[in-house]
N, C-alpha and C. Protein backbone atom coordinates (compact mmCIF):
# COMPACT_ATOMS: atom_id res chain seq x y z
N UNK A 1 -11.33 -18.01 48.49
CA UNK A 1 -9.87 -18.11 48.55
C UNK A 1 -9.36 -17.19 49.66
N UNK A 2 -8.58 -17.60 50.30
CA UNK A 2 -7.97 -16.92 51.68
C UNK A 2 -6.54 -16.88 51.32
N UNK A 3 -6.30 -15.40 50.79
CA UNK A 3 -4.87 -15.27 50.51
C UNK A 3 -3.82 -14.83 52.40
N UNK A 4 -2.78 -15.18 51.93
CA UNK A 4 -2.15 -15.02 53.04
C UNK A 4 -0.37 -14.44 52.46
N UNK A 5 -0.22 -13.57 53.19
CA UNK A 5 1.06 -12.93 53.43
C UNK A 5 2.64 -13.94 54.05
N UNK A 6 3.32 -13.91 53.39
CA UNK A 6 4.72 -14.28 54.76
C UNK A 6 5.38 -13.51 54.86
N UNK A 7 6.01 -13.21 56.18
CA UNK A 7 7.18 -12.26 56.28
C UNK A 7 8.16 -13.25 56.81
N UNK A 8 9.05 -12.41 56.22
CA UNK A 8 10.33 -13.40 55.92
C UNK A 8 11.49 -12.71 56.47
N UNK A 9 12.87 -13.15 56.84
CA UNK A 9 14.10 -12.50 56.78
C UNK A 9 15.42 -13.15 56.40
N UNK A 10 15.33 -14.68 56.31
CA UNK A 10 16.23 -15.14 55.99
C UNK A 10 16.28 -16.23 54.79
N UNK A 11 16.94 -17.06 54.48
CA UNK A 11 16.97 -18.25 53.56
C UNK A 11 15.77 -18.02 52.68
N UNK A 12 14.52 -18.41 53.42
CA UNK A 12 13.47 -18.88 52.87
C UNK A 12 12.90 -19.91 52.71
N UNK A 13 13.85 -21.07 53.11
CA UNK A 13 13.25 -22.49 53.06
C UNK A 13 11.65 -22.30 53.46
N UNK A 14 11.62 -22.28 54.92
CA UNK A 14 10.61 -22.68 55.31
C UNK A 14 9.02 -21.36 53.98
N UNK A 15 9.51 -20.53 53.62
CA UNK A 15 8.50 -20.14 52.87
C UNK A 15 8.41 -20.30 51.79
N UNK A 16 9.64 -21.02 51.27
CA UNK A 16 9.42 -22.05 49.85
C UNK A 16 8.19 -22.96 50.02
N UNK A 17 8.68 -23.93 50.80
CA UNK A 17 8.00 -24.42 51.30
C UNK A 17 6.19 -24.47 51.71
N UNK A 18 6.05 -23.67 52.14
CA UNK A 18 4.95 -23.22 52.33
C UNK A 18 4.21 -22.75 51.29
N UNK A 19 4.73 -21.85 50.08
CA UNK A 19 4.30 -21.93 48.88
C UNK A 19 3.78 -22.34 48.45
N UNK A 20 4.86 -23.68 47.89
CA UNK A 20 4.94 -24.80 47.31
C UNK A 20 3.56 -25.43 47.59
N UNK A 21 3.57 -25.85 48.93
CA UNK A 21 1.91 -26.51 49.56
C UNK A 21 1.23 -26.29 49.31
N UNK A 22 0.86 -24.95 49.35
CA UNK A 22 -0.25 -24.36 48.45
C UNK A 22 -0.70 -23.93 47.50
N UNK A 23 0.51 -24.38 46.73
CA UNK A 23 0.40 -23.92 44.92
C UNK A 23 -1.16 -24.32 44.44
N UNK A 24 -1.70 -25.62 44.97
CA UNK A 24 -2.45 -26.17 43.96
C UNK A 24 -3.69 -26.20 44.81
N UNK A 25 -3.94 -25.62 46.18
CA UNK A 25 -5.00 -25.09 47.08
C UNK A 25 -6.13 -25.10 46.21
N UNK A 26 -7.80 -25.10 47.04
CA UNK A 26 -8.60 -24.42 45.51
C UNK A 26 -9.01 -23.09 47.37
N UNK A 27 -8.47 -23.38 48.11
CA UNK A 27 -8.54 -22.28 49.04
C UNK A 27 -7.91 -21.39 50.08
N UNK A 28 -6.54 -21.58 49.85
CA UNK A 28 -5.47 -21.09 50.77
C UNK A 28 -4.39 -20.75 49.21
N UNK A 29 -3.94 -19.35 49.40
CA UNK A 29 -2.63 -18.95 48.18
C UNK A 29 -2.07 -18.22 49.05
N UNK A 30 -0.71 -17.93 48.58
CA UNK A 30 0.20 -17.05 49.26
C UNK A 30 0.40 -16.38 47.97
N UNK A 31 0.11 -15.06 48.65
CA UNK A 31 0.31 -13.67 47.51
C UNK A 31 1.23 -12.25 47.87
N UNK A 32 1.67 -12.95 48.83
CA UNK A 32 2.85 -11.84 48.88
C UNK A 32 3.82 -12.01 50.18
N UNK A 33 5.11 -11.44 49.81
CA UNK A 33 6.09 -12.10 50.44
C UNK A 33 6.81 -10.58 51.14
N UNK A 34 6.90 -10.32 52.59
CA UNK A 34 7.34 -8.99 53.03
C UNK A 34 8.63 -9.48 54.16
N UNK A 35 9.37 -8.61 53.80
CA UNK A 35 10.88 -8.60 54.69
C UNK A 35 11.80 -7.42 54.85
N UNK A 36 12.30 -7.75 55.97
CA UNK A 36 13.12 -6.04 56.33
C UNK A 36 14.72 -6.61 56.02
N UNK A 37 14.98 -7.68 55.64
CA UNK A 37 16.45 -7.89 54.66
C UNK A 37 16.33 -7.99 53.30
N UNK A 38 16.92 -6.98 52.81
CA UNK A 38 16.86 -6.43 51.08
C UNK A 38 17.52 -7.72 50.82
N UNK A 39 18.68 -8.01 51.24
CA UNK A 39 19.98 -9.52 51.07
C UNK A 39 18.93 -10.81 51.39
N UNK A 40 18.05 -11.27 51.62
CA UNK A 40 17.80 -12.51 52.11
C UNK A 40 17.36 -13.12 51.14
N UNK A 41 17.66 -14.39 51.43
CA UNK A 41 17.46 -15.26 50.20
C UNK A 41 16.15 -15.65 49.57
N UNK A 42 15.26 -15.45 50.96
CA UNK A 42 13.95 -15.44 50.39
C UNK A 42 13.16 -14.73 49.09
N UNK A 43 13.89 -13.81 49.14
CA UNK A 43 13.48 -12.91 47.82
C UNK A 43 13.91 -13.84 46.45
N UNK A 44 15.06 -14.36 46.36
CA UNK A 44 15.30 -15.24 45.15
C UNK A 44 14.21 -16.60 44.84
N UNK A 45 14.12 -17.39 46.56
CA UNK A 45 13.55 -18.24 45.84
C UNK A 45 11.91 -18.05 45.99
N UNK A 46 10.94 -16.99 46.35
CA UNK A 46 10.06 -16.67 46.18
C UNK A 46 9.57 -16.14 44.82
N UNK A 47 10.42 -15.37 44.29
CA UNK A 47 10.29 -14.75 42.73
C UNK A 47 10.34 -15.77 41.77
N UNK A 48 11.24 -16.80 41.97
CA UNK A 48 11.12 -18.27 41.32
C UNK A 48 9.79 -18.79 41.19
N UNK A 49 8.85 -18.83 41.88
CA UNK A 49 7.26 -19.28 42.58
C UNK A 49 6.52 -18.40 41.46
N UNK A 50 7.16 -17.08 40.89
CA UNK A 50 6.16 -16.32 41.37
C UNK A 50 4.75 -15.37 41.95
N UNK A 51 5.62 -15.35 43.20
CA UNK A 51 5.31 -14.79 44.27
C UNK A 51 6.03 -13.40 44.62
N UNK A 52 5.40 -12.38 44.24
CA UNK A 52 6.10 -11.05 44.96
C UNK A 52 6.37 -10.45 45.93
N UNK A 53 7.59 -9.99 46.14
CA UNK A 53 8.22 -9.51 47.45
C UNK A 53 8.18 -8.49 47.47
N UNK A 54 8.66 -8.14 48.97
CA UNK A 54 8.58 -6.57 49.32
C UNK A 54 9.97 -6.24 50.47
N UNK A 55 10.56 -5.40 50.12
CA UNK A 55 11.40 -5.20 51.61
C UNK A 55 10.90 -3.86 52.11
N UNK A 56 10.99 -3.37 53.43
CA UNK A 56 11.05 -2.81 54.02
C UNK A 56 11.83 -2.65 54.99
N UNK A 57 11.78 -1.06 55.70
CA UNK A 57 13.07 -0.63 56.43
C UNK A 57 12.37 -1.35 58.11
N UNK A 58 13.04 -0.77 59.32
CA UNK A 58 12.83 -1.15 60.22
C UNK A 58 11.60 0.06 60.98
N UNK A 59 11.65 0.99 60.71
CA UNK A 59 11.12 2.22 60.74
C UNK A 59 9.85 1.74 60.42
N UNK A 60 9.70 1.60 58.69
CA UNK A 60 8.48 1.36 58.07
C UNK A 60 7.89 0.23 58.56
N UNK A 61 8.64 -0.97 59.29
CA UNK A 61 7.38 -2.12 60.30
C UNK A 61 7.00 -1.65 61.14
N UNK A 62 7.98 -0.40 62.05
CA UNK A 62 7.28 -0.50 63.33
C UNK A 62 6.34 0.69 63.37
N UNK A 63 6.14 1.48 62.22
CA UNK A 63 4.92 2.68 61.92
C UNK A 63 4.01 1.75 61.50
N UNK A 64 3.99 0.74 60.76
CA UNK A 64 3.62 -0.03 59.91
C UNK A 64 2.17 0.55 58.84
N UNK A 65 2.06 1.86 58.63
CA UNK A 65 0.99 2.15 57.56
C UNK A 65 1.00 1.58 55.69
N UNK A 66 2.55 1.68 55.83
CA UNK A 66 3.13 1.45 54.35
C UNK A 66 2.79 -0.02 53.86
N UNK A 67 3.00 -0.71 55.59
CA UNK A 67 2.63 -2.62 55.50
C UNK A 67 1.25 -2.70 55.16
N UNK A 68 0.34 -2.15 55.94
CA UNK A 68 -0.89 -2.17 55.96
C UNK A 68 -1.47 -2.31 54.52
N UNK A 69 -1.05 -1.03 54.27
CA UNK A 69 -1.33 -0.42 52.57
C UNK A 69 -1.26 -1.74 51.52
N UNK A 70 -0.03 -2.47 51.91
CA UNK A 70 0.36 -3.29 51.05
C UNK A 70 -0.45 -4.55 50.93
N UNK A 71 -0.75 -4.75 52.58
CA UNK A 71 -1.44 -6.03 52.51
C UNK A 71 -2.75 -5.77 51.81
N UNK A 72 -3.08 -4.62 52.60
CA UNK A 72 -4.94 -3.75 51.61
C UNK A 72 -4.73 -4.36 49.84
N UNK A 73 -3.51 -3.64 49.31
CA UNK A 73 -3.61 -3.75 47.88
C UNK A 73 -3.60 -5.54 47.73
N UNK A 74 -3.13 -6.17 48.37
CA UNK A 74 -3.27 -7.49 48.04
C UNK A 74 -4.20 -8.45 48.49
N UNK A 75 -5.22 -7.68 49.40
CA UNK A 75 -6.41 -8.56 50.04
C UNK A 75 -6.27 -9.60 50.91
N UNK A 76 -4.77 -9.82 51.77
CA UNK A 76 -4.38 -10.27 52.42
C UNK A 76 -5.34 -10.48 53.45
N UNK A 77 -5.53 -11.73 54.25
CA UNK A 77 -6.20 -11.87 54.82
C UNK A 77 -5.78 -12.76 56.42
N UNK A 78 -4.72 -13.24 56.50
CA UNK A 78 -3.95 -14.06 57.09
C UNK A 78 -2.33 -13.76 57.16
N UNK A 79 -2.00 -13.85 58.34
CA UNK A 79 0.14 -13.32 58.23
C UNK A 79 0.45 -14.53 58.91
N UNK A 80 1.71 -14.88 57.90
CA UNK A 80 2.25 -15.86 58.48
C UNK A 80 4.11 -15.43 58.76
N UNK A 81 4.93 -15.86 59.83
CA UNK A 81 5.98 -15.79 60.04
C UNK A 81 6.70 -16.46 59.77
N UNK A 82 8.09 -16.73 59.29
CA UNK A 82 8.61 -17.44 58.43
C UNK A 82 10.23 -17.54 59.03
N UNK A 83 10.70 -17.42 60.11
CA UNK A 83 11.81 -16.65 60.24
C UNK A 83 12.17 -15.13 59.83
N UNK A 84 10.98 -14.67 60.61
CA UNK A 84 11.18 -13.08 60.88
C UNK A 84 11.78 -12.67 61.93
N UNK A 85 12.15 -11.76 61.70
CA UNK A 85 13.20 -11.11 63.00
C UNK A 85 13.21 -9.96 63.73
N UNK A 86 11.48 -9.29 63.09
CA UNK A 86 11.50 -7.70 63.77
C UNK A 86 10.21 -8.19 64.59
N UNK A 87 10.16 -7.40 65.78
CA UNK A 87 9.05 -7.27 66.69
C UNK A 87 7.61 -6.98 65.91
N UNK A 88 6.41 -7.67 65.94
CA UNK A 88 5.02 -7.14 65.14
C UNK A 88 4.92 -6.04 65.73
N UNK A 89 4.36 -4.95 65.25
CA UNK A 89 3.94 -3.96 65.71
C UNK A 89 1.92 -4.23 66.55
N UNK A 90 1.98 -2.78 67.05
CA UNK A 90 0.85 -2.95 67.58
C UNK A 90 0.01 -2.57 66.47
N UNK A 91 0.32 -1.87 65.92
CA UNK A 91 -0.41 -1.62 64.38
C UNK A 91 -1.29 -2.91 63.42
N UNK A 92 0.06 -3.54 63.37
CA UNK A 92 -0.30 -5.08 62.49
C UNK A 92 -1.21 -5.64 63.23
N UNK A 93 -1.02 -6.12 64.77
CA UNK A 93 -1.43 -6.54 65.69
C UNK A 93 -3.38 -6.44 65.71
N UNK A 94 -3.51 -5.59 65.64
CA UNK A 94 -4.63 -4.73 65.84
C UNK A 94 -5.74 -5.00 64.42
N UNK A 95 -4.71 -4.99 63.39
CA UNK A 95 -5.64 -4.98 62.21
C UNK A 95 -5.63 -6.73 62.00
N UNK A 96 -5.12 -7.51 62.69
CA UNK A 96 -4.32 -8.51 62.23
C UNK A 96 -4.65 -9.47 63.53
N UNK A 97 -5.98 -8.85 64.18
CA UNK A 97 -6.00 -9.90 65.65
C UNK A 97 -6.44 -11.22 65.65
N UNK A 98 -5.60 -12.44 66.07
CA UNK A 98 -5.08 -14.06 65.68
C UNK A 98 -5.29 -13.83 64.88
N UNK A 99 -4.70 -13.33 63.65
CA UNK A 99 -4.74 -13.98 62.26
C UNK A 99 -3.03 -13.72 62.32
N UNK A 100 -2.33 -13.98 62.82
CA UNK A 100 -0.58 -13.83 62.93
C UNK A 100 -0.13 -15.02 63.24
N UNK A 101 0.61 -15.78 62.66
CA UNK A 101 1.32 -16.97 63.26
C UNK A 101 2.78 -17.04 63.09
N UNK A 102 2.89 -17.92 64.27
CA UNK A 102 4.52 -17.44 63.76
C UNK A 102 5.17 -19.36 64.16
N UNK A 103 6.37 -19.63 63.41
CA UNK A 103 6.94 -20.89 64.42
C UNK A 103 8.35 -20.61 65.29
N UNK A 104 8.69 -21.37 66.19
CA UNK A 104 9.58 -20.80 67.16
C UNK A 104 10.38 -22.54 67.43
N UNK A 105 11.49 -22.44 66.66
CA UNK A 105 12.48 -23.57 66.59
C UNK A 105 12.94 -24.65 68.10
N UNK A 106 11.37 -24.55 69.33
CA UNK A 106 11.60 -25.03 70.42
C UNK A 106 10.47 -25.28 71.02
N UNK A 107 10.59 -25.93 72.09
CA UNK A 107 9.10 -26.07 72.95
C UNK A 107 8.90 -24.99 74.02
N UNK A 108 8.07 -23.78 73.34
CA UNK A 108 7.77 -22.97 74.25
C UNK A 108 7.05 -23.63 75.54
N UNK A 109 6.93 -22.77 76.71
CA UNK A 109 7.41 -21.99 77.46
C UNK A 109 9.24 -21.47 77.05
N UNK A 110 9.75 -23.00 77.20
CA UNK A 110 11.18 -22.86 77.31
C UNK A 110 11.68 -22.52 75.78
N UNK A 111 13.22 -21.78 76.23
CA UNK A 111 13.79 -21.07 74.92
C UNK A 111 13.55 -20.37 74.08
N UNK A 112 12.73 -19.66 74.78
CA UNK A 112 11.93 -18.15 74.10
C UNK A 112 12.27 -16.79 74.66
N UNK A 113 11.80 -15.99 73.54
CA UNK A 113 12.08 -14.37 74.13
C UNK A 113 12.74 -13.89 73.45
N UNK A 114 12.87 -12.79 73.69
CA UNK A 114 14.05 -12.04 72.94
C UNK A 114 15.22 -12.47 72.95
N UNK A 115 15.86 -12.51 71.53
CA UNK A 115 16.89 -13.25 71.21
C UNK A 115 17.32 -14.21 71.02
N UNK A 116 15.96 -14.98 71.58
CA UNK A 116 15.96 -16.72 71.57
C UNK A 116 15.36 -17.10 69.85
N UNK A 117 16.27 -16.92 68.84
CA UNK A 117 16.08 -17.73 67.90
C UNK A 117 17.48 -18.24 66.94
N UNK A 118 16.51 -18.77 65.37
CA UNK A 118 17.52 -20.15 65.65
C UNK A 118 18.89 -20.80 66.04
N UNK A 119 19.82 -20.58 66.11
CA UNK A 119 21.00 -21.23 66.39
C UNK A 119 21.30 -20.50 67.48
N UNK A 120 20.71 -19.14 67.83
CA UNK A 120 21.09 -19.36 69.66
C UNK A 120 19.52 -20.16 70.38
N UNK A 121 19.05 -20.60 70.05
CA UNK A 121 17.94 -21.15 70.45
C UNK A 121 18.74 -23.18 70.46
N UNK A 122 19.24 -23.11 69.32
CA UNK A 122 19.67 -24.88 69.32
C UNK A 122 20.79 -24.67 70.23
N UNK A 123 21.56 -23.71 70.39
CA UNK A 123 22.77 -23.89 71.35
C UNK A 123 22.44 -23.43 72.71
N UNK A 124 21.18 -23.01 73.07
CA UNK A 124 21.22 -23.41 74.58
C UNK A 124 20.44 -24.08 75.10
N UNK A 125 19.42 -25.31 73.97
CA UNK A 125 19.15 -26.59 74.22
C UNK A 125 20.25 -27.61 74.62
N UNK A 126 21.32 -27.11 73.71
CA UNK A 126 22.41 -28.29 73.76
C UNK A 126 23.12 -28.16 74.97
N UNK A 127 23.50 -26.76 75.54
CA UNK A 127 24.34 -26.47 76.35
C UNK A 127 23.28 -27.19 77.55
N UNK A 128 22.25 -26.98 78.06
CA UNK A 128 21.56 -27.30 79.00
C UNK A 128 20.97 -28.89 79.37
N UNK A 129 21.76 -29.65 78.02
CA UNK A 129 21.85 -31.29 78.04
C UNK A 129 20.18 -31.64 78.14
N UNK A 130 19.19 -31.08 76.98
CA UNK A 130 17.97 -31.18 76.48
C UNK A 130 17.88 -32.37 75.84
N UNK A 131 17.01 -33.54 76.57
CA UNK A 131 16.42 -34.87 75.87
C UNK A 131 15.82 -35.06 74.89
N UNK A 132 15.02 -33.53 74.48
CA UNK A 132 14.11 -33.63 73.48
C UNK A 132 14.16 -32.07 73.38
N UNK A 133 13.14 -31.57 71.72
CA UNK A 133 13.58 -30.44 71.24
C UNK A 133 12.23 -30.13 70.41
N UNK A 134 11.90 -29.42 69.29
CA UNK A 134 11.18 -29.55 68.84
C UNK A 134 10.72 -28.02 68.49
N UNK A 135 9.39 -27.73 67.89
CA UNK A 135 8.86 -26.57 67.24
C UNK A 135 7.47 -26.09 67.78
N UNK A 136 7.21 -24.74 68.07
CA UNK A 136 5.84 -24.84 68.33
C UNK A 136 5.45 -23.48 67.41
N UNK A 137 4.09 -23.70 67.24
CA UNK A 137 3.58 -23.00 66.55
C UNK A 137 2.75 -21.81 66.87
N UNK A 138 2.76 -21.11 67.21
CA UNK A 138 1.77 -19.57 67.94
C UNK A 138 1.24 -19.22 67.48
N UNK A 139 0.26 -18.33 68.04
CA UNK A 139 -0.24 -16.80 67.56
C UNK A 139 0.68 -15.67 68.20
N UNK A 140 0.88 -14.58 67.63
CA UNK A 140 1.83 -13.91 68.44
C UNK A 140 0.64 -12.74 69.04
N UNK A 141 1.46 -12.28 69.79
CA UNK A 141 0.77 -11.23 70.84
C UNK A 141 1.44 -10.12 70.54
N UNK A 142 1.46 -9.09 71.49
CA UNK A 142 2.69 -8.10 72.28
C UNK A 142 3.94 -8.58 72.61
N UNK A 143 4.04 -9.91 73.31
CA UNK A 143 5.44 -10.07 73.61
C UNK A 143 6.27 -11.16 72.92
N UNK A 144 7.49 -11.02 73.06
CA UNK A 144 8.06 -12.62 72.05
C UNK A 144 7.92 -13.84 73.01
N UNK A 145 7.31 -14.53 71.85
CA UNK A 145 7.30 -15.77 72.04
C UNK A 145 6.05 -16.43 73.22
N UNK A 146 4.91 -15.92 73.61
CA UNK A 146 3.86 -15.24 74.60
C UNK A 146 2.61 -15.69 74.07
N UNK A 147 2.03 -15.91 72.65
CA UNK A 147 0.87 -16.23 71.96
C UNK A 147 0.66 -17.79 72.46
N UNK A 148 -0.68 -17.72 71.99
CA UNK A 148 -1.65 -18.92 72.34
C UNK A 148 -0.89 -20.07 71.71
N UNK A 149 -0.39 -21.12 72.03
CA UNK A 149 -0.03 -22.15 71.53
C UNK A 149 -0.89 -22.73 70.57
N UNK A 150 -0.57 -22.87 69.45
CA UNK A 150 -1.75 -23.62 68.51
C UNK A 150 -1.20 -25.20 68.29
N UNK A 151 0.43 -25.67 68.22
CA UNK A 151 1.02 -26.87 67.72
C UNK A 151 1.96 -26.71 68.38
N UNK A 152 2.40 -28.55 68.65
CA UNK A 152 3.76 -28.44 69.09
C UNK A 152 4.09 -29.52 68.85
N UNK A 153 5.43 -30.19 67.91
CA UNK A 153 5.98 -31.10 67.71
C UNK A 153 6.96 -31.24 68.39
N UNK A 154 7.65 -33.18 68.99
CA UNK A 154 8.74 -33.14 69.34
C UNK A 154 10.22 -34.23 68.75
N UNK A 155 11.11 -33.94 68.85
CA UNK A 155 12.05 -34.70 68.36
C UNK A 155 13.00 -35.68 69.72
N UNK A 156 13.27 -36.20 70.11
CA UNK A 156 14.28 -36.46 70.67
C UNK A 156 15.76 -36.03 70.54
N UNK A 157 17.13 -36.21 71.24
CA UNK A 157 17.85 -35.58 71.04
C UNK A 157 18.88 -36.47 71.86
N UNK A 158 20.44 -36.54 70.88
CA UNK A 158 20.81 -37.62 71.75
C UNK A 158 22.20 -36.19 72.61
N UNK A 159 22.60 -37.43 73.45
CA UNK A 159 24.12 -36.27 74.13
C UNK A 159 24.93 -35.99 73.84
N UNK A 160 24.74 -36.56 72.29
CA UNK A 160 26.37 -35.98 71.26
C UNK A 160 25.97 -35.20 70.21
N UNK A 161 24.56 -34.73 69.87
CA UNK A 161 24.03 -33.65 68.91
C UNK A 161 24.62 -32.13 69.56
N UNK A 162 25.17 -31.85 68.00
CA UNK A 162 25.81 -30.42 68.53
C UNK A 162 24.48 -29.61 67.56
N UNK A 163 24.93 -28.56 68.25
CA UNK A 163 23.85 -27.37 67.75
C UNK A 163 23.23 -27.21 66.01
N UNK A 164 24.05 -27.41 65.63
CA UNK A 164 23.95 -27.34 63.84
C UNK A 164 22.80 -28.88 63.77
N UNK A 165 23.34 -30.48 64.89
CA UNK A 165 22.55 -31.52 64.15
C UNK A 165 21.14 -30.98 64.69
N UNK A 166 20.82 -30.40 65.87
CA UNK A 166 19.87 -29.81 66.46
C UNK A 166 18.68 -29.32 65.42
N UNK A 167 19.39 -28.03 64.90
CA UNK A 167 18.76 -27.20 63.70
C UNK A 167 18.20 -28.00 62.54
N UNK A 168 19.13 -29.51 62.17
CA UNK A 168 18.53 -30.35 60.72
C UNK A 168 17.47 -30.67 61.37
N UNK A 169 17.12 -31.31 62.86
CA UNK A 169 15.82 -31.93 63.20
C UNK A 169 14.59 -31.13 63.15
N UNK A 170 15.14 -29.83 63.53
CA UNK A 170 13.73 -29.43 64.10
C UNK A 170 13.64 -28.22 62.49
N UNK A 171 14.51 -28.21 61.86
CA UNK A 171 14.20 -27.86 60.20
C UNK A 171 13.21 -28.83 59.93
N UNK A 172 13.82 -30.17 59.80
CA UNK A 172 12.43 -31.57 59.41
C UNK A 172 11.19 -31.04 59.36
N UNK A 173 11.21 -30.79 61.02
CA UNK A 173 9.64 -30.83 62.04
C UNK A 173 8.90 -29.42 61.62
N UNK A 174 9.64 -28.46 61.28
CA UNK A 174 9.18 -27.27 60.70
C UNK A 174 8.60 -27.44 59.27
N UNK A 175 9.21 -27.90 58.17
CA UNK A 175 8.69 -28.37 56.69
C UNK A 175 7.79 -29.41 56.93
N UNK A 176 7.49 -30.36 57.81
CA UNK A 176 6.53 -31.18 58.19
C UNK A 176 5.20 -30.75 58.04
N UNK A 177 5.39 -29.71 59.52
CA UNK A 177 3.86 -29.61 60.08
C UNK A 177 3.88 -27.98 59.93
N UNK A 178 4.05 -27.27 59.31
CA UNK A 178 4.39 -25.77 59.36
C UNK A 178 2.88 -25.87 58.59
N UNK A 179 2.72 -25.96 57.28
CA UNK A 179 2.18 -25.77 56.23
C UNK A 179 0.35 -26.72 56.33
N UNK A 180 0.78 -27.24 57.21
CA UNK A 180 -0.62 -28.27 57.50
C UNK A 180 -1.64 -27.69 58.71
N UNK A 181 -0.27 -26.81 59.54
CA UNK A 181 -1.09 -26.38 60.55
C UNK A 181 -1.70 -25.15 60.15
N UNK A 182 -1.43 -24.14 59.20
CA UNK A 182 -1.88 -23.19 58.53
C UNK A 182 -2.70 -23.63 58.38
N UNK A 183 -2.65 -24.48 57.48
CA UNK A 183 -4.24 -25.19 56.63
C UNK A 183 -5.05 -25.42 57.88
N UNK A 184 -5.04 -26.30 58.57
CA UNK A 184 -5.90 -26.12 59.81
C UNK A 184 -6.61 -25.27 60.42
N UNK A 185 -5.66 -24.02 60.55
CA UNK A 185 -6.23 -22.87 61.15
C UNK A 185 -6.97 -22.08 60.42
N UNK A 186 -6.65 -22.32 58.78
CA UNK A 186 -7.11 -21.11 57.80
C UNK A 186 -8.71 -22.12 58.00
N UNK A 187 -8.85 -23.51 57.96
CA UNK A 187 -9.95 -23.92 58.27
C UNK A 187 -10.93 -23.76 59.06
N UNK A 188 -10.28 -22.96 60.05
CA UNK A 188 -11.30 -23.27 61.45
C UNK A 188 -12.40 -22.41 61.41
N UNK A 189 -13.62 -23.01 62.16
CA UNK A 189 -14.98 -22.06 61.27
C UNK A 189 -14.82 -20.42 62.30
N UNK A 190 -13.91 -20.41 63.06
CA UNK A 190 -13.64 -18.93 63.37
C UNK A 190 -13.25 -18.07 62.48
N UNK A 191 -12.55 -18.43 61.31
CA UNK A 191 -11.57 -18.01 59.84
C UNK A 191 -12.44 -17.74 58.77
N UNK A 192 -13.84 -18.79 58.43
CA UNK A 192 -14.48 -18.65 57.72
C UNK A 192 -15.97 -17.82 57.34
């Protein structure tokens, strides 16, 4: 069994989600849920699952010993990103090398980096009159948005989608293939 971590900061869909998929695994579980917003919703609907959470300050990710500790006590073996919002440390990084994934609400190269996420990410697809849109899936590195491409889905996009219809598509394409491409990777005989 290959337990795996999410860090989280907002809603939670997408790590409901992901859960959910793997509730009934006989080799991929999610056993613990870490975030630096005490308020995010993820904490409600993860404890629903349950699945236990954790918050932490901004301080305590970027020392990250306290994270470490945590994942140790849970045998974590895999991190997944979920709509997180703090920089990985080099810490995590290090103990944690490609085993980090993260998704990024666009087709990297383009609409990445610092600051580039979701709804300023759909509004300067839209502003820039973007044909198509979509999600890709990483490993993260040192820098945002910079890791090895592992997936990339695309949507089309017409010239009257405003930023919000933007976000329902590539939400879709995220609950789609988010949870399959994990499975993939937790497969690969590099993992095993």
């Amino acid at each position: 069994m290959k337990n795996i971590a999410i860090f989280a900061s907002g809603s939670g869909t997408n790590a409901e989600n992901i859960i959910r998929y793997f509730t009934h695994s006989e080799t991929i579980r999610v056993v613990v849920v870490l975030s630096n917003n005490q308020k995010a919703g993820v904490h409600e609907r993860v404890n629903k699952l349950d699945v236990p959470s954790f918050v932490f300050s901004r301080d305590e990710f970027a020392e990250a010993s306290r994270i470490l500790d945590k994942l140790a006590e849970y045998k974590v073996e895999f991190i997944v990103l979920a709509g997180f919002m703090n920089k990985i440390s080099g810490s995590l990084l290090q103990a944690f090398p490609n085993k980090i994934i993260n998704i990024h609400p666009a087709l990297l190269p383009k609409y990445g980096g610092k600051g580039m996420y979701g709804m300023h990410v759909h509004e300067a697809v839209v502003v820039a009159g973007e044909k198509e849109s979509g999600i890709t899936i990483h490993y993260i590195n040192e820098y945002y948005d910079e890791g090895e491409i592992i997936f990339q889905a695309v949507c089309p996009l017409l010239a009257t989608d405003t930023p919000e219809e933007v976000a329902i598509k590539i939400h879709t394409l995220e609950h789609r293939y988010y949870p399959r491409v994990i499975e993939e990777v937790l497969s690969s005989p590099e993992l095993t």
